[in-house]
N, C-alpha and C. Protein backbone atom coordinates (compact mmCIF):
# COMPACT_ATOMS: atom_id res chain seq x y z
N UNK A 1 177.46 -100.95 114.64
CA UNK A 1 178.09 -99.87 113.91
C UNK A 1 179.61 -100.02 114.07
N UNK A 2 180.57 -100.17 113.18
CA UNK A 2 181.93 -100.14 113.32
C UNK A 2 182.37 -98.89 112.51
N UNK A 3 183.73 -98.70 112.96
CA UNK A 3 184.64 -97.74 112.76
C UNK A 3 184.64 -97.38 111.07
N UNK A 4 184.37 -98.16 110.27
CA UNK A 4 184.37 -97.83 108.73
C UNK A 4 183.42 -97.22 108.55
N UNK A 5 182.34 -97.45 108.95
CA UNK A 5 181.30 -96.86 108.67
C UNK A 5 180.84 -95.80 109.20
N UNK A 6 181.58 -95.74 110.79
CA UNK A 6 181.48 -94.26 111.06
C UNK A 6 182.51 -92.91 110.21
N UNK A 7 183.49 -93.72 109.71
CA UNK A 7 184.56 -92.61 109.25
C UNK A 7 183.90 -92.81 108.04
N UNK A 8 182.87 -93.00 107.54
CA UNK A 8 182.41 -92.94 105.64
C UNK A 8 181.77 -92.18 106.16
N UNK A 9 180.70 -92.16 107.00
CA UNK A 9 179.69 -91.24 107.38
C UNK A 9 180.10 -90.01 107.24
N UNK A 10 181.24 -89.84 108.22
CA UNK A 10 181.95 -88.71 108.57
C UNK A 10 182.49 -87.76 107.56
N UNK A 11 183.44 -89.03 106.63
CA UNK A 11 183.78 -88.21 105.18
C UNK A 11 182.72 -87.47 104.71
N UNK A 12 181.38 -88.17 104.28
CA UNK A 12 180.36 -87.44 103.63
C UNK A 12 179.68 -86.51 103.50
N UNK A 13 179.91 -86.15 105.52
CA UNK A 13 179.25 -85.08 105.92
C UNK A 13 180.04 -83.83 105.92
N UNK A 14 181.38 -84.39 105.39
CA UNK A 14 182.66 -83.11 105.60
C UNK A 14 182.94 -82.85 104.06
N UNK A 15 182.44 -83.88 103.35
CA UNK A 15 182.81 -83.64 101.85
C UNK A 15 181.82 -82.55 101.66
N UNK A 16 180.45 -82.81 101.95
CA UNK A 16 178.96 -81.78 101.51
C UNK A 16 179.26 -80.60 102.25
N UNK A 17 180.01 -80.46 103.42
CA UNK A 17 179.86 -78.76 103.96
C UNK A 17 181.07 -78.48 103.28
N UNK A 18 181.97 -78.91 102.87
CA UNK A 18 183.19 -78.14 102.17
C UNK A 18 182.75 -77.92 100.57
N UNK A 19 181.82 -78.27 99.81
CA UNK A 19 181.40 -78.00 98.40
C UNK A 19 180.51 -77.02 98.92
N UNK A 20 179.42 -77.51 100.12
CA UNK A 20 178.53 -76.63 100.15
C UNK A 20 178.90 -75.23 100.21
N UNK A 21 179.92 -75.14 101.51
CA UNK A 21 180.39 -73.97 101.44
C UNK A 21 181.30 -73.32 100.29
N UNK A 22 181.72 -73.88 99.68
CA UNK A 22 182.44 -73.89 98.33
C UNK A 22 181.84 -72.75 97.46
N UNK A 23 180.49 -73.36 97.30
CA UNK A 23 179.74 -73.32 96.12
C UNK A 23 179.03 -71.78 96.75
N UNK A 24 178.62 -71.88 97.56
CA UNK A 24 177.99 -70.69 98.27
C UNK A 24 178.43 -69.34 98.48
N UNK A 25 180.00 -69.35 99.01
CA UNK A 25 181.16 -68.45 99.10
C UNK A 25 182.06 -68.17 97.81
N UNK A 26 181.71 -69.19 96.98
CA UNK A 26 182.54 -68.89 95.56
C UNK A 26 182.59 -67.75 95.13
N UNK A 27 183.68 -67.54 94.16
CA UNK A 27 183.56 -65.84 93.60
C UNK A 27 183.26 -66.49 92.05
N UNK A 28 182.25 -65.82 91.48
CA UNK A 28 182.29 -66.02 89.41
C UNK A 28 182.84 -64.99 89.47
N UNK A 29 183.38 -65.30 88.21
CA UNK A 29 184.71 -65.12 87.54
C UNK A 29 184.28 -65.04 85.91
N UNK A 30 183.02 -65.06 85.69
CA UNK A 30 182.44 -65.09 84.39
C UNK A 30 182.19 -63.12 83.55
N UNK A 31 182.77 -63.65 82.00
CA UNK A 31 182.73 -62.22 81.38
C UNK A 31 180.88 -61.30 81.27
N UNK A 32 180.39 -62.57 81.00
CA UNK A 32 179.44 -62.07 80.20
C UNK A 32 178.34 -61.83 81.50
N UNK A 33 177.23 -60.61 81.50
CA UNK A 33 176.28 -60.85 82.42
C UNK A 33 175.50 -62.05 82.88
N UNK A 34 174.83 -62.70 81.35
CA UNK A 34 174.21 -64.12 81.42
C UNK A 34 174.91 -65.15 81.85
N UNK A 35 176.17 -65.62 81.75
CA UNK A 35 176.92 -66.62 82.38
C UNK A 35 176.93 -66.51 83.54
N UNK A 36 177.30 -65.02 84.49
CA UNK A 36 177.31 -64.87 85.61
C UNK A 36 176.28 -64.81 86.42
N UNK A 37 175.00 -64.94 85.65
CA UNK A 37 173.53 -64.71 86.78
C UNK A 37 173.45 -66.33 86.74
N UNK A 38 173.23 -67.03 85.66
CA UNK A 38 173.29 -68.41 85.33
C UNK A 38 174.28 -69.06 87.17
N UNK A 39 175.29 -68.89 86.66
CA UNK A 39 176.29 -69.27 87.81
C UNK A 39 176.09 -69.22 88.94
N UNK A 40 175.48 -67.63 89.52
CA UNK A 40 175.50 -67.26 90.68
C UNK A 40 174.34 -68.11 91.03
N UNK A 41 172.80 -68.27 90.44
CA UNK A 41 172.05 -68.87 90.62
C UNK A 41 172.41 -70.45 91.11
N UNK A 42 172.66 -70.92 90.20
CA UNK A 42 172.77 -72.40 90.52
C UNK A 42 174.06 -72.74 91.23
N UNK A 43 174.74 -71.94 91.39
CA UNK A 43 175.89 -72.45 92.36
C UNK A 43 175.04 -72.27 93.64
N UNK A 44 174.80 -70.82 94.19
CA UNK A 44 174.10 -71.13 95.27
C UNK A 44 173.31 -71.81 95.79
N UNK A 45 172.20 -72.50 95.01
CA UNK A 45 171.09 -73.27 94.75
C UNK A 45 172.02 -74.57 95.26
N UNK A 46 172.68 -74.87 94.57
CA UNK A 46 173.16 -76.48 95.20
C UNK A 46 174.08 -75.92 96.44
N UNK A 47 174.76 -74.91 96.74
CA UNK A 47 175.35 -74.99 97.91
C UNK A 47 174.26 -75.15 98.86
N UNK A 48 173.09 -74.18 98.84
CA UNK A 48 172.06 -74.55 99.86
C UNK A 48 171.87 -75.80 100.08
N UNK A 49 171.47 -76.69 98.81
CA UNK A 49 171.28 -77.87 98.71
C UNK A 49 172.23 -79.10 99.57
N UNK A 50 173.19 -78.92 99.17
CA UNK A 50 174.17 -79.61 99.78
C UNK A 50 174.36 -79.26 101.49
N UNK A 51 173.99 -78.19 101.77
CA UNK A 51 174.28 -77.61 103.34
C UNK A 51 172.81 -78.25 104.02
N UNK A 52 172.23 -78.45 102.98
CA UNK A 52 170.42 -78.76 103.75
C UNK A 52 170.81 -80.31 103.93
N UNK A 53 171.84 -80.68 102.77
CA UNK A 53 171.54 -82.34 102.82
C UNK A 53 172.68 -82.77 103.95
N UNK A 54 173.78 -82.00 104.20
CA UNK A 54 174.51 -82.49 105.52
C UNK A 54 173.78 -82.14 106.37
N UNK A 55 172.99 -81.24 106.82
CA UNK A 55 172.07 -80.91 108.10
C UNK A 55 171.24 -82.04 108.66
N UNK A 56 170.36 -82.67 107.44
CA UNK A 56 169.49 -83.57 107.54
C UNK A 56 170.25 -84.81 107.84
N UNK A 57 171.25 -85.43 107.10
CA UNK A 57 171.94 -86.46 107.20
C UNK A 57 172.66 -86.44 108.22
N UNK A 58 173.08 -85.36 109.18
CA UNK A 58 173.76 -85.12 110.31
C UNK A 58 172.92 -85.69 111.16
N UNK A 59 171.66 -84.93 111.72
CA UNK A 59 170.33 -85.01 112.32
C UNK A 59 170.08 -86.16 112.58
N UNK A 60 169.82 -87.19 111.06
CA UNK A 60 169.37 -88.63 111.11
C UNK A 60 170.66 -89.62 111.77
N UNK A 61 172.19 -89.47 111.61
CA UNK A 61 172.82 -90.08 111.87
C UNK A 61 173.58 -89.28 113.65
N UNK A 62 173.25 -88.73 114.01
CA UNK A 62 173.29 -88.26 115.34
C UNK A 62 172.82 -89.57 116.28
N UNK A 63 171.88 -89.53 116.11
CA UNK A 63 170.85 -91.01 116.81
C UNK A 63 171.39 -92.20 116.35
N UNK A 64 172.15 -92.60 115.35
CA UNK A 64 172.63 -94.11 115.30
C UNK A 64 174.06 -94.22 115.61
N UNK A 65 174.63 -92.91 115.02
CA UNK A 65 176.43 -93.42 114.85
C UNK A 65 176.91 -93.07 115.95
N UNK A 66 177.41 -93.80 116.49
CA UNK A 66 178.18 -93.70 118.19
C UNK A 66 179.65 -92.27 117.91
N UNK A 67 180.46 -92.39 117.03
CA UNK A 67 180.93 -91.21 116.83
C UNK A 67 180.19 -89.79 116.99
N UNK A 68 179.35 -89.84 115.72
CA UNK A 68 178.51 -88.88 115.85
C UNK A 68 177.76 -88.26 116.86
N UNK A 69 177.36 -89.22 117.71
CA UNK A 69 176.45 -88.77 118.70
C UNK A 69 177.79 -88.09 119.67
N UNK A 70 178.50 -88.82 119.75
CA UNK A 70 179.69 -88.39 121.06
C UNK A 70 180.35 -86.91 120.57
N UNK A 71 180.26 -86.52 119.00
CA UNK A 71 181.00 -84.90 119.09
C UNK A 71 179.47 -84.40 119.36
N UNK A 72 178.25 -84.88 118.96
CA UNK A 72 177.19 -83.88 119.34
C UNK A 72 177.21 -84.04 120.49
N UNK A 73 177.32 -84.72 121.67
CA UNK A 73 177.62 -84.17 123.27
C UNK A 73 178.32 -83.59 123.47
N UNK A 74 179.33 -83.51 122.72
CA UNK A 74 180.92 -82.90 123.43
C UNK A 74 180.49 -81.29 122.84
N UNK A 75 180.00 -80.86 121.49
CA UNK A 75 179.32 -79.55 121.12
C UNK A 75 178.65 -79.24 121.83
N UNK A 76 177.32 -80.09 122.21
CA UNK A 76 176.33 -79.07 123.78
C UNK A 76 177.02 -79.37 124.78
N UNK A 77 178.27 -79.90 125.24
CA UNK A 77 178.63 -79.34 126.56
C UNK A 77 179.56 -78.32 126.54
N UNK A 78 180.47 -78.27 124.89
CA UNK A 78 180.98 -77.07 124.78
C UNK A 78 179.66 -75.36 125.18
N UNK A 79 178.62 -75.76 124.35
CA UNK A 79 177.44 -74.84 124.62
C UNK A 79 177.66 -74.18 125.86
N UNK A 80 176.81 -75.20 126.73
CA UNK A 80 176.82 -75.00 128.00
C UNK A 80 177.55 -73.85 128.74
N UNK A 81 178.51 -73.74 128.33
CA UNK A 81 179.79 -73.12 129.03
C UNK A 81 179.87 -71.59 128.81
């Protein structure tokens, strides 16, 4: 595992919680009732989506990427405390 590939990882997982949360916390801004149920629906729908898919992709790459694994120690020993 080298350093490029841990910082792509990394991007990916910071790109999906910043849309995720994006998309989730967003305000519509839409006139009509139907645009705005439309919106609210599927924005949230993929923010979940996106928050489920960094969770999982976090999870799976915890166990390989030497970065990764080292802030998830350094988080449960923050825990700990």
């Amino acid at each position: 595992m080298n350093k490029t590939e841990s910082l792509i990882r990394i991007a990916i997982l910071l790109t999906l919680a910043i849309v995720g949360f994006g998309l989730v916390f967003g305000e519509e801004q839409d006139e009509s009732l139907w645009d705005f149920t439309l919106h609210v629906i599927f924005d949230k729908a993929f923010g979940v989506g996106y928050l489920y898919l960094m969770g999982k992709l976090y999870s799976r790459w915890c166990k390989t990427d030497k970065w990764i694994a080292r802030f998830e120690a350094w988080n449960a020993k923050g825990l700990e405390k």
